[in-house]
C-alpha atoms as a PDB file:
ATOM      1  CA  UNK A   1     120.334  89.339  95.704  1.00  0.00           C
ATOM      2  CA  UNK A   2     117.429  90.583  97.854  1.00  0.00           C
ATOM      3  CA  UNK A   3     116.984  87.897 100.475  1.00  0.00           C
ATOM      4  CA  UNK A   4     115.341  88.931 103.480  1.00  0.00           C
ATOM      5  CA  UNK A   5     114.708  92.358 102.088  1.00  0.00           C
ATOM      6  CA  UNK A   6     110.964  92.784 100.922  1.00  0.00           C
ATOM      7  CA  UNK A   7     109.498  95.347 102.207  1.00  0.00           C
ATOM      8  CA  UNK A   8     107.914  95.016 105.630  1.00  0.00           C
ATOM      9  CA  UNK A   9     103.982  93.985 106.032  1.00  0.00           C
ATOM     10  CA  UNK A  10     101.798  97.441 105.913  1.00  0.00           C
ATOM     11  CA  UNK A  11     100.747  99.060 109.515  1.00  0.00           C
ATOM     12  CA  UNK A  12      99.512 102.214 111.047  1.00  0.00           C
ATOM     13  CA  UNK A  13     101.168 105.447 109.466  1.00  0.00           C
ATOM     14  CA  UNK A  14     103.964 106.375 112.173  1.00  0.00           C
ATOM     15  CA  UNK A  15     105.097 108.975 113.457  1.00  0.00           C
ATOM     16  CA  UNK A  16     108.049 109.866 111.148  1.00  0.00           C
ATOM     17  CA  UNK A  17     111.652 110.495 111.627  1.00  0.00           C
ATOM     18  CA  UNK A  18     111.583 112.762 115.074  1.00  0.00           C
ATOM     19  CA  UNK A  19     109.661 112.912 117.768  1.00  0.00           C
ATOM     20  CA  UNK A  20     106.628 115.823 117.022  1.00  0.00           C
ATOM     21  CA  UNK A  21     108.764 118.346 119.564  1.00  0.00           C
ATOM     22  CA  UNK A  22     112.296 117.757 117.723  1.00  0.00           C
ATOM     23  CA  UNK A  23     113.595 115.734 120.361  1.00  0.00           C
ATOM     24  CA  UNK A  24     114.252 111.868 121.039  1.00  0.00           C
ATOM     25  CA  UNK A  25     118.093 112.004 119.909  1.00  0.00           C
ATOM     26  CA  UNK A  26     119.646 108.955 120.382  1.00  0.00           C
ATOM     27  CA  UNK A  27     123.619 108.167 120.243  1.00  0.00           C
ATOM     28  CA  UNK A  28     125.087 104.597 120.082  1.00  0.00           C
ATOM     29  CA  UNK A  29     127.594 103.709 123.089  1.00  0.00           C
ATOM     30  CA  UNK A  30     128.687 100.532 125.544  1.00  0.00           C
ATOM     31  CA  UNK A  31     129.430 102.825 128.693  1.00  0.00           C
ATOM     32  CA  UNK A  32     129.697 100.915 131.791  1.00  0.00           C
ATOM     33  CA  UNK A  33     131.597 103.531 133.863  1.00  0.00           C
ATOM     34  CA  UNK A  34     128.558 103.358 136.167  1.00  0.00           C
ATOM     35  CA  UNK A  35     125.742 101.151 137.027  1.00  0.00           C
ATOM     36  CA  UNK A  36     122.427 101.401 135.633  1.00  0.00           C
ATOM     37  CA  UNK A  37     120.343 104.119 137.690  1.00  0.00           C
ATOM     38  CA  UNK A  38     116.660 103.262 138.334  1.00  0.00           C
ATOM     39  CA  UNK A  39     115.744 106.186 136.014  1.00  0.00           C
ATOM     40  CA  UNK A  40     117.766 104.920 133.278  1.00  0.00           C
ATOM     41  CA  UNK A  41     115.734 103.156 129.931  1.00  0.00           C
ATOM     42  CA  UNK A  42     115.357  99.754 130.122  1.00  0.00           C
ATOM     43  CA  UNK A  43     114.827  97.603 127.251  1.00  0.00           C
ATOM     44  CA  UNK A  44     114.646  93.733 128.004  1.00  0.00           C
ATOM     45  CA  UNK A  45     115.011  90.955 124.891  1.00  0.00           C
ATOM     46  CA  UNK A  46     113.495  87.831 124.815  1.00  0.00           C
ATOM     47  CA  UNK A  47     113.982  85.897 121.192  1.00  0.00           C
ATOM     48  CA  UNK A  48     112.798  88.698 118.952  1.00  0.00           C
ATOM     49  CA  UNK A  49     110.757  90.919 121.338  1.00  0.00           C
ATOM     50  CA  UNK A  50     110.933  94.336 123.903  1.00  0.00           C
ATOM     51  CA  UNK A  51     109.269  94.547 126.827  1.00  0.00           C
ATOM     52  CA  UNK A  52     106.698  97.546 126.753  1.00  0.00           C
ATOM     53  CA  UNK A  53     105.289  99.110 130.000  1.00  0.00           C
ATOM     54  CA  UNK A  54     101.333  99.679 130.710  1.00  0.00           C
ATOM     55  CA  UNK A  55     101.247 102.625 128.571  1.00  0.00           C
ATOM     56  CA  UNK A  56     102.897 101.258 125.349  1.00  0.00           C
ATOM     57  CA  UNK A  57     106.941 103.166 126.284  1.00  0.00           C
ATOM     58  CA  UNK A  58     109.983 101.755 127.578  1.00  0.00           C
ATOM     59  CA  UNK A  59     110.536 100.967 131.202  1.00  0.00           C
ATOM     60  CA  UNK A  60     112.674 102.165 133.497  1.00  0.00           C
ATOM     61  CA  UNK A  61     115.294 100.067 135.092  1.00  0.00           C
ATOM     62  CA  UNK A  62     113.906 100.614 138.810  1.00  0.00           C
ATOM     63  CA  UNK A  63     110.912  98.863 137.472  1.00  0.00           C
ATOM     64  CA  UNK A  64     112.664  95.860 136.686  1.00  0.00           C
ATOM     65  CA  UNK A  65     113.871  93.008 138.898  1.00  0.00           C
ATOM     66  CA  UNK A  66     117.586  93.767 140.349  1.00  0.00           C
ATOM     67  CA  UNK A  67     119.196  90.441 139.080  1.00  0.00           C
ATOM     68  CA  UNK A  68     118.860  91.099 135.119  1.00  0.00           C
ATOM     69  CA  UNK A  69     122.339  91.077 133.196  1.00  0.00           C
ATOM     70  CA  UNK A  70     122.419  95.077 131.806  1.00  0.00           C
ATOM     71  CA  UNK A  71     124.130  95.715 129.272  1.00  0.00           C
ATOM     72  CA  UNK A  72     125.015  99.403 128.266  1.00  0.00           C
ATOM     73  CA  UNK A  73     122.998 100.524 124.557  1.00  0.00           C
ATOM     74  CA  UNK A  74     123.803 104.268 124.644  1.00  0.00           C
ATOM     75  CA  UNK A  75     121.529 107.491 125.384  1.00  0.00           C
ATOM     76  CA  UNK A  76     118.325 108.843 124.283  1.00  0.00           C
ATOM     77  CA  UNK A  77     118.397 112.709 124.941  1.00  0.00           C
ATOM     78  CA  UNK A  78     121.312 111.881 127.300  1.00  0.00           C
ATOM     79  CA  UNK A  79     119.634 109.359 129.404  1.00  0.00           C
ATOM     80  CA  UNK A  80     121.653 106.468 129.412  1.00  0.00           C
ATOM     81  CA  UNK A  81     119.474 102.599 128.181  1.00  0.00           C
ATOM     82  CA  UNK A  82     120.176  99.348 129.054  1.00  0.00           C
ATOM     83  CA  UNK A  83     119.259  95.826 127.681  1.00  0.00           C
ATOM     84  CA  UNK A  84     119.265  92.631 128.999  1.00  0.00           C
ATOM     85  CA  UNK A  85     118.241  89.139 127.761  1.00  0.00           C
ATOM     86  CA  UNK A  86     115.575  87.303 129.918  1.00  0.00           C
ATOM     87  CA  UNK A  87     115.260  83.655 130.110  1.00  0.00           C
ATOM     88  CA  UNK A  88     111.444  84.189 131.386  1.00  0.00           C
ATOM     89  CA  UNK A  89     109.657  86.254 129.785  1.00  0.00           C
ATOM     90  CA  UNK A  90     106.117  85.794 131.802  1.00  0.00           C
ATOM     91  CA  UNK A  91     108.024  86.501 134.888  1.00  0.00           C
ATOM     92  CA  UNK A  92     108.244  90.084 134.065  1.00  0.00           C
ATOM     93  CA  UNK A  93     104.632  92.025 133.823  1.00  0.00           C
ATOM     94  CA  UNK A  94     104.132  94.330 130.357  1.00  0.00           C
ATOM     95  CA  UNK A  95     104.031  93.714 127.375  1.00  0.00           C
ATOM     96  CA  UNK A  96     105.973  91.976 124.831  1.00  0.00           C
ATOM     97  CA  UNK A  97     106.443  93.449 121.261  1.00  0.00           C
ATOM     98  CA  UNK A  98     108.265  92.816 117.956  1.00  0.00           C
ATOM     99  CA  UNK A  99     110.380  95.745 116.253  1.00  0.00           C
ATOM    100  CA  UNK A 100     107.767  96.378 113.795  1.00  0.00           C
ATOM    101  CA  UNK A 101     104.721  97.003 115.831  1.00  0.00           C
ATOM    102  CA  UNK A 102     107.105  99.519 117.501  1.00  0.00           C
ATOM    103  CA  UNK A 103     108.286 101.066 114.881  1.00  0.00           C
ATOM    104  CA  UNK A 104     104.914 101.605 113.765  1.00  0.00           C
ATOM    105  CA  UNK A 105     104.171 103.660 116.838  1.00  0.00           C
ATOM    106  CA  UNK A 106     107.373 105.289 118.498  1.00  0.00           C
ATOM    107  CA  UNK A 107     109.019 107.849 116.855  1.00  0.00           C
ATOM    108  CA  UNK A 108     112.306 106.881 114.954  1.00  0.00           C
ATOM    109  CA  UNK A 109     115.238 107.619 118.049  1.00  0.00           C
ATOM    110  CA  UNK A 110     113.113 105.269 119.866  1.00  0.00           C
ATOM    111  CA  UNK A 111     112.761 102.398 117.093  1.00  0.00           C
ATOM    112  CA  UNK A 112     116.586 102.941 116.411  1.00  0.00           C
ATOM    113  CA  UNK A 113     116.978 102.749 120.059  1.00  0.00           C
ATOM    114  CA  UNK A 114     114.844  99.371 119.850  1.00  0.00           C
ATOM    115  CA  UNK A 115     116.562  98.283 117.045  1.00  0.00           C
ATOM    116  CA  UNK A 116     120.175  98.247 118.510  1.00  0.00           C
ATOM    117  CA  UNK A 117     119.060  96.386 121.600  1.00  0.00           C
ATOM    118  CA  UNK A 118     117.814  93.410 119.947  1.00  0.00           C
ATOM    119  CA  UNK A 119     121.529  93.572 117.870  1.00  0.00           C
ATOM    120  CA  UNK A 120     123.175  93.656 120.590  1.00  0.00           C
ATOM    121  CA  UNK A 121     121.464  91.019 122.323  1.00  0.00           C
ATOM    122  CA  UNK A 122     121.423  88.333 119.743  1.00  0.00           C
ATOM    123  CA  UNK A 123     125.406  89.070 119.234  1.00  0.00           C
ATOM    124  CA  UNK A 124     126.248  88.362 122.898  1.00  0.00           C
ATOM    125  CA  UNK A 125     123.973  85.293 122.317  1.00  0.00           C
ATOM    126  CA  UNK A 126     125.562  84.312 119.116  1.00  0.00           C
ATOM    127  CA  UNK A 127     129.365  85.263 119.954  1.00  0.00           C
ATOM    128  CA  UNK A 128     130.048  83.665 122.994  1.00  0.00           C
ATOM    129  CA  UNK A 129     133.066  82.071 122.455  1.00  0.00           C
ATOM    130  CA  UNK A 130     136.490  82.347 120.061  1.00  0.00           C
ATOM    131  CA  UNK A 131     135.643  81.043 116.689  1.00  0.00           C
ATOM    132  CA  UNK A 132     139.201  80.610 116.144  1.00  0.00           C
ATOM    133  CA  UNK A 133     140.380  78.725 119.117  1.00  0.00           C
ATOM    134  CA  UNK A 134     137.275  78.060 121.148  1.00  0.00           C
ATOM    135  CA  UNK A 135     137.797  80.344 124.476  1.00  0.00           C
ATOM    136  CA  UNK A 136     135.111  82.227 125.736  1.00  0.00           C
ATOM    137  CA  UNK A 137     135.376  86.128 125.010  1.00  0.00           C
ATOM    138  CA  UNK A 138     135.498  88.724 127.571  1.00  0.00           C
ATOM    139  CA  UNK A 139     133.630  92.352 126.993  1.00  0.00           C
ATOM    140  CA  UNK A 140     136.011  95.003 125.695  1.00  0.00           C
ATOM    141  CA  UNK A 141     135.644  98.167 128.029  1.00  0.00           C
ATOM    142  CA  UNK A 142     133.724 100.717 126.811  1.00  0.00           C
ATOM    143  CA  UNK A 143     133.185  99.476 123.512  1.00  0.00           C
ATOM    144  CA  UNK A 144     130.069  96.883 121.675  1.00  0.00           C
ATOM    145  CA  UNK A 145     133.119  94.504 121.258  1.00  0.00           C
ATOM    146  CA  UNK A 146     134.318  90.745 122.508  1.00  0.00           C
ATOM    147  CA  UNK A 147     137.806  90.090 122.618  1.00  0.00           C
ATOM    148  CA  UNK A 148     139.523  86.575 123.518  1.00  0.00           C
ATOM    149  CA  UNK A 149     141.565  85.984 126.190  1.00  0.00           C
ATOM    150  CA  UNK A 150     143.289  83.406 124.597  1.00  0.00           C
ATOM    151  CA  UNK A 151     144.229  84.080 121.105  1.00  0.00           C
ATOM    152  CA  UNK A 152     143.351  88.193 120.616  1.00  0.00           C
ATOM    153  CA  UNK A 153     140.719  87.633 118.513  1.00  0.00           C
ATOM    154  CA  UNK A 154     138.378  90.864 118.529  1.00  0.00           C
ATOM    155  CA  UNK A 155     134.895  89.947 117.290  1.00  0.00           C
ATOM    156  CA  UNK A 156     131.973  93.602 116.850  1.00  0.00           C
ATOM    157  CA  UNK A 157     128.388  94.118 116.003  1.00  0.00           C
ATOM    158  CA  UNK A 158     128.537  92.492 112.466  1.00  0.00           C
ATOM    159  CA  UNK A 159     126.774  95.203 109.959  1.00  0.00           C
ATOM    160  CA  UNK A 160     124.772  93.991 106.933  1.00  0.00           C
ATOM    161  CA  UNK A 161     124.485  96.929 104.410  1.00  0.00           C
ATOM    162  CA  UNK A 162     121.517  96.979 101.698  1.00  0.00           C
ATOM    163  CA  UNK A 163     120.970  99.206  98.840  1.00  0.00           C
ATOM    164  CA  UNK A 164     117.177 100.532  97.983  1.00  0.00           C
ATOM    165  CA  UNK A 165     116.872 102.404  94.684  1.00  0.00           C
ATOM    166  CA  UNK A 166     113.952 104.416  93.551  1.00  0.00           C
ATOM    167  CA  UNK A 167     114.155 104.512  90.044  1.00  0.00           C
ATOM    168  CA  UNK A 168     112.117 107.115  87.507  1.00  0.00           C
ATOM    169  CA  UNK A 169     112.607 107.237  84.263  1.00  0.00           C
ATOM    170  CA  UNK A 170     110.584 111.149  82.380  1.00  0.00           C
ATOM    171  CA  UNK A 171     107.161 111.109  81.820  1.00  0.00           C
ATOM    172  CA  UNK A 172     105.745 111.236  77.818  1.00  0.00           C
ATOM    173  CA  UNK A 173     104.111 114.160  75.967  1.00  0.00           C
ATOM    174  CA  UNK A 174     103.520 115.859  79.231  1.00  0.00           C
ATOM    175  CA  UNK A 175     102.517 113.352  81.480  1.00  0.00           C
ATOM    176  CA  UNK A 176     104.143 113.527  84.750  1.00  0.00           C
ATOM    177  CA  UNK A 177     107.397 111.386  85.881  1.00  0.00           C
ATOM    178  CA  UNK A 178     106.944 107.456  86.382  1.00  0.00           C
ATOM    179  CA  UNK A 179     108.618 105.307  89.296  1.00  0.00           C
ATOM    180  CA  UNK A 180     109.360 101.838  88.769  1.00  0.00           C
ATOM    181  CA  UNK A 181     107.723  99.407  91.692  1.00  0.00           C
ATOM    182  CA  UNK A 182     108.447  96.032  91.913  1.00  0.00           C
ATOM    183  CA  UNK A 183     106.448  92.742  93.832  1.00  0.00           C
ATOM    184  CA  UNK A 184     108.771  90.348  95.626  1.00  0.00           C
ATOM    185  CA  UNK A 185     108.396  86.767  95.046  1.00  0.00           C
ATOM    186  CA  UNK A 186     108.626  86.383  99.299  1.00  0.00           C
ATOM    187  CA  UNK A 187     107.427  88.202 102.413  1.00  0.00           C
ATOM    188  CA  UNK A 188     104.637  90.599 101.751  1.00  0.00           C
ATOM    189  CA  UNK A 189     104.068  89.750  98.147  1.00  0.00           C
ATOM    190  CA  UNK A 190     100.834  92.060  98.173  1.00  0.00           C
ATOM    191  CA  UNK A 191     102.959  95.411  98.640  1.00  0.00           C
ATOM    192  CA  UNK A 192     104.697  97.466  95.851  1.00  0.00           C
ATOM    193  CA  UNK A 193     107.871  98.154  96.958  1.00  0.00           C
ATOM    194  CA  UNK A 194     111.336  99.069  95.384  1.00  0.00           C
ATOM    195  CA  UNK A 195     114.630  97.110  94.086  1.00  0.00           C
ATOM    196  CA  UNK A 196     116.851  96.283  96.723  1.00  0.00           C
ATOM    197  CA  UNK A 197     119.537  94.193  97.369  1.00  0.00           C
ATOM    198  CA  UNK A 198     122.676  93.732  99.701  1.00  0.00           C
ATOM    199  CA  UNK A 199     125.936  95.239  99.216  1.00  0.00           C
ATOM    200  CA  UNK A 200     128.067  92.366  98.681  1.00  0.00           C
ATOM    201  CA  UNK A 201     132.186  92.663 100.330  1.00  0.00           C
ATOM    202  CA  UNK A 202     134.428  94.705  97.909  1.00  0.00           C
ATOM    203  CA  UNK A 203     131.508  96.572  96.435  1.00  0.00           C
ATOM    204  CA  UNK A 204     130.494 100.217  96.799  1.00  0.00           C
ATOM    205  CA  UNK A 205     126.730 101.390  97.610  1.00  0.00           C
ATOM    206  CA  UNK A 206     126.760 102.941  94.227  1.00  0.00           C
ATOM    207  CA  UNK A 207     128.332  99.884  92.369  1.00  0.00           C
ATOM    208  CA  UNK A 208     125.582  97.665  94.171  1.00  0.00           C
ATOM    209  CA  UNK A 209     122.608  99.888  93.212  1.00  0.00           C
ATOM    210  CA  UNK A 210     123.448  99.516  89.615  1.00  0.00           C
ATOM    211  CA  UNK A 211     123.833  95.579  90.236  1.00  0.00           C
ATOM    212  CA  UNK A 212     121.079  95.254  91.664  1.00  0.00           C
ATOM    213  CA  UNK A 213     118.724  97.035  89.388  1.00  0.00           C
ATOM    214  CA  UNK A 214     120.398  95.290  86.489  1.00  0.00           C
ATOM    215  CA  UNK A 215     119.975  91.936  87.993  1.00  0.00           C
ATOM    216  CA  UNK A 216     116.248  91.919  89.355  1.00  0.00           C
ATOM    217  CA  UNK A 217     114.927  93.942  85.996  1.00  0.00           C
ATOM    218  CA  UNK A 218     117.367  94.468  83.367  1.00  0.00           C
ATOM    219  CA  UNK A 219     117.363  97.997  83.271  1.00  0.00           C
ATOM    220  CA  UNK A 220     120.371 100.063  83.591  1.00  0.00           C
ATOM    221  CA  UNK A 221     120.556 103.873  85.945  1.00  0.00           C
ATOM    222  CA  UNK A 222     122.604 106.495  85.880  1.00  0.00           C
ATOM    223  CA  UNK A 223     124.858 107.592  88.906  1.00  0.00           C
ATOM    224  CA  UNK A 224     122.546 107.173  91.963  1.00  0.00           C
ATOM    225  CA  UNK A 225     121.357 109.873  94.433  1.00  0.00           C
ATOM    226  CA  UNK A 226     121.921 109.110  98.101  1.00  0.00           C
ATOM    227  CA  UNK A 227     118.679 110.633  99.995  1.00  0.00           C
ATOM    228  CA  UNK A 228     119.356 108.745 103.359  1.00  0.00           C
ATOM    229  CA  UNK A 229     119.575 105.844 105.544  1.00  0.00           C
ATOM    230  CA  UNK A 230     117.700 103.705 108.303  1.00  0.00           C
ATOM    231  CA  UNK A 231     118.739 100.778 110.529  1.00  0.00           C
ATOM    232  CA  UNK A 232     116.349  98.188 109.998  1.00  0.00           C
ATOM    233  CA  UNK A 233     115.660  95.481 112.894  1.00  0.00           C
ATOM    234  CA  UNK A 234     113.259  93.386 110.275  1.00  0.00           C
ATOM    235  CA  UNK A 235     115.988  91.671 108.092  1.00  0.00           C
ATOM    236  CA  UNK A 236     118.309  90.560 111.790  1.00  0.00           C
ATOM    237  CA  UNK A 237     120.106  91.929 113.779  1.00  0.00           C
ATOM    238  CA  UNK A 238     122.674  95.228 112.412  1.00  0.00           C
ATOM    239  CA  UNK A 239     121.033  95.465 108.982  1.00  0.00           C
ATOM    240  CA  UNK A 240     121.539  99.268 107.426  1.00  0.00           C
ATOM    241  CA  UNK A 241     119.663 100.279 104.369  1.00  0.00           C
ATOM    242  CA  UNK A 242     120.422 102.757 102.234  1.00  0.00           C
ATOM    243  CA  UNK A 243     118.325 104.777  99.906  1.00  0.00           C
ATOM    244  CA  UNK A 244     119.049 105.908  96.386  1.00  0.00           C
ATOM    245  CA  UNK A 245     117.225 107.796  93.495  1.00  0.00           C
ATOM    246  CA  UNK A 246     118.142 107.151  89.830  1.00  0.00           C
ATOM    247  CA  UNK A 247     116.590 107.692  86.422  1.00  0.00           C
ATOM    248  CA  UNK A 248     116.959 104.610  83.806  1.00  0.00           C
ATOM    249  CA  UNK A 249     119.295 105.658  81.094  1.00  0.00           C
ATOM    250  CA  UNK A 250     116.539 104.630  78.307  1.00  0.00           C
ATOM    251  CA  UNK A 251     113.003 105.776  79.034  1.00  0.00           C
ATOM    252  CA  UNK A 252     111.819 103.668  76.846  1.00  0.00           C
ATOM    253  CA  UNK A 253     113.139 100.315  78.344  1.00  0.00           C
ATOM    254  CA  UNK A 254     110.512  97.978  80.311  1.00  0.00           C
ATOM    255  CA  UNK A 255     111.885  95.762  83.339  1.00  0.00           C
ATOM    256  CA  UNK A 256     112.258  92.338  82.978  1.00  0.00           C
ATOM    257  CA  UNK A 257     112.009  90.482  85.844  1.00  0.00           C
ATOM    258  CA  UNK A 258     114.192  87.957  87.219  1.00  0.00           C
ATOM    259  CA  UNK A 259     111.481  85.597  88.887  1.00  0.00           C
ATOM    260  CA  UNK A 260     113.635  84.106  91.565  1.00  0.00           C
ATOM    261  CA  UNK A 261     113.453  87.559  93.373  1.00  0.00           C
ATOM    262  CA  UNK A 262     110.264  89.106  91.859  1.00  0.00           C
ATOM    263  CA  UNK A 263     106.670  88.574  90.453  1.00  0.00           C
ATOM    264  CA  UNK A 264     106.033  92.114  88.977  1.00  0.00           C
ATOM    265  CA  UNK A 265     107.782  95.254  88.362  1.00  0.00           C
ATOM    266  CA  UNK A 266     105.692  97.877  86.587  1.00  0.00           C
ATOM    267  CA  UNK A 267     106.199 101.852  85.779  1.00  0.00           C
ATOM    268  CA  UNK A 268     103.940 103.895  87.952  1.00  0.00           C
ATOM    269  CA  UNK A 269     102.889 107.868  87.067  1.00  0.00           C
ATOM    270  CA  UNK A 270     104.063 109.309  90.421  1.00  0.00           C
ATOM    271  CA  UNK A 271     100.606 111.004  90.870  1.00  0.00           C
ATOM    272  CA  UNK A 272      98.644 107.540  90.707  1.00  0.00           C
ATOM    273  CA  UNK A 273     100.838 105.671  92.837  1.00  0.00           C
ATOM    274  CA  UNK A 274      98.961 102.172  93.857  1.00  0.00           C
ATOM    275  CA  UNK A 275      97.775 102.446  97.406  1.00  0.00           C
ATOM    276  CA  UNK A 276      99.912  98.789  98.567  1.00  0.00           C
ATOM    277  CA  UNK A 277     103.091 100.538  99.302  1.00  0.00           C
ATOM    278  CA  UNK A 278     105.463 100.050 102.290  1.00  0.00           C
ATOM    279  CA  UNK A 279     104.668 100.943 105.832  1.00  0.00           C
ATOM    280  CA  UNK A 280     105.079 105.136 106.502  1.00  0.00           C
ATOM    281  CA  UNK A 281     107.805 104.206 109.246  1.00  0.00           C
ATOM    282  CA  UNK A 282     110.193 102.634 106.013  1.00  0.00           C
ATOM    283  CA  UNK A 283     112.936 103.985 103.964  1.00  0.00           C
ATOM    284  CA  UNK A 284     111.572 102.473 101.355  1.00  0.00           C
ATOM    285  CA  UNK A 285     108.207 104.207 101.973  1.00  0.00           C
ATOM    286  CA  UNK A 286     110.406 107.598 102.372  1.00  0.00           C
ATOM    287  CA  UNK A 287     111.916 107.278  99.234  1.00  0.00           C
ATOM    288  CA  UNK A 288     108.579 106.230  97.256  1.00  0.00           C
ATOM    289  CA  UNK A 289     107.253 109.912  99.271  1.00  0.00           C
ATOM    290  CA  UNK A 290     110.334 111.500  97.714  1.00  0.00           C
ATOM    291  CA  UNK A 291     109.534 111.175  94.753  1.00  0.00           C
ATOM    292  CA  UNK A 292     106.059 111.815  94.603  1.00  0.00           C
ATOM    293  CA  UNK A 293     106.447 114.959  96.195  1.00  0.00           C
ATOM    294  CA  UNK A 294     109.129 116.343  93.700  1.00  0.00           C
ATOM    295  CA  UNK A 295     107.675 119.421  91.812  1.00  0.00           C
ATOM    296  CA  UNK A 296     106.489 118.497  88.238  1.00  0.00           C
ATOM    297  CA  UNK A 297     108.309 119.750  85.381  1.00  0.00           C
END
């Protein structure tokens, strides 16, 4: 099942994974063993949106009123960042921005960075109180948790894992490789994007790659490659993908769509690639790259 996972509208090429000079290294944490510093990052939520300074980066927290609720994120190249949730979002002066138009344009630490904030935000919004006996949690120093006072219960980020797979299959009589791209029956139906699907509880990536594929065209893979990973802010709040490569056990086999999740699927050469694909800031565009660039045989 591939709900909420087409691949994201098109944009401007990003940046890439780093920032150009190698640096931008961010590291998850909830440290509240001091108070934010006015030098510190500041990322405020409202709904689905960051507030952006003048020139298009994150504020600082000294720039910010002093009665927002800050809430520890982690670092970025050891400087600690902050989020809060604001009730008024025209009281604050910048601009306001969804993950993707910032992914299109920060380098990745900073869209990761981005990403986590708006989890974290629509948790504490969403997990207020004790789903098993109704008290209202308490923070769990140092650590993105909730526990209750009442009953124990210890409630974290939940984390929604999805599976992309990039599959090939060899190319005939000396043509080059083909990758199989697929159109999604929802979201941006225009792109050609790849199979993907979320793991489901009790399943390994691996086991729901080969699911997947065999459920939205009918084609079975051998064992899949892992080639990396992204958090991805588009799908709600603590969604991971991860990427796989695999070649289709018969070459000759065409996809057959299942039409609840798809409109097209179609084998590609990998040197005539259509020019709809994902967004340059998404695994899935990463992956489609992959393969492309793979010496030819």
């Amino acid at each position: 099942m591939t709900t909420g996972l087409a691949a994201d509208a098109p944009g401007d090429a990003g940046p890439g994974r780093a920032s150009p000079d190698g640096r931008g290294r961010f590291v998850p944490g909830a440290d509240r063993s001091r108070p934010p510093a006015p030098g510190d990052l500041a990322l405020p939520v409202a709904g689905r949106k960051l507030l952006t300074g003048p020139d298009g980066g994150l504020p600082r927290i000294g720039e910010l009123p002093a009665d927002l609720d800050w809430v520890p994120v982690g670092t970025l190249d050891g400087i600690p960042a902050w989020t809060a949730e604001v009730a008024d979002p025209e009281a604050l002066a910048g601009r306001w921005r969804g993950w993707r138009s910032l992914a299109t344009e920060l380098p990745q630490p900073l869209a990761d960075l981005a990403g986590r904030a708006l989890a974290v935000v629509t948790w504490r919004r969403t997990h207020r109180w004790c789903g098993a006996c109704r008290t209202e949690l308490a923070d769990v120093p140092g650590e993105t948790a909730r526990r209750c006072p009442g009953c124990g219960l210890t409630v974290f980020v939940p984390l929604s894992v999805a599976v992309l797979v990039a599959i090939t299959r060899p190319g005939r009589a000396g043509r080059p490789d083909e990758l199989l791209l697929v159109r999604h029956a929802y979201g941006p139906t225009e792109l050609w994007a790849l199979v993907a699907g979320f793991v489901e509880a009790g399943e390994s990536l691996e086991a729901a790659a080969h699911r997947e594929v065999g459920e939205e065209v009918g084609l079975t893979i051998g064992r899949p490659g892992y080639v990396d990973s992204q958090p991805w802010a588009m799908s709600g709040p603590g969604t991971l993908l991860a990427g796989f490569t695999a070649t289709v056990t018969d070459p000759d086999a065409e996809p057959v769509v299942d039409p609840k999740e798809l409109t097209e699927a179609r084998w590609f050469p990998v040197d005539a690639l259509p020019a709809e694909l994902p967004p340059a800031y998404s695994i899935s565009r990463w992956l489609i790259d992959a393969v492309a660039a793979r010496p030819r045989g």
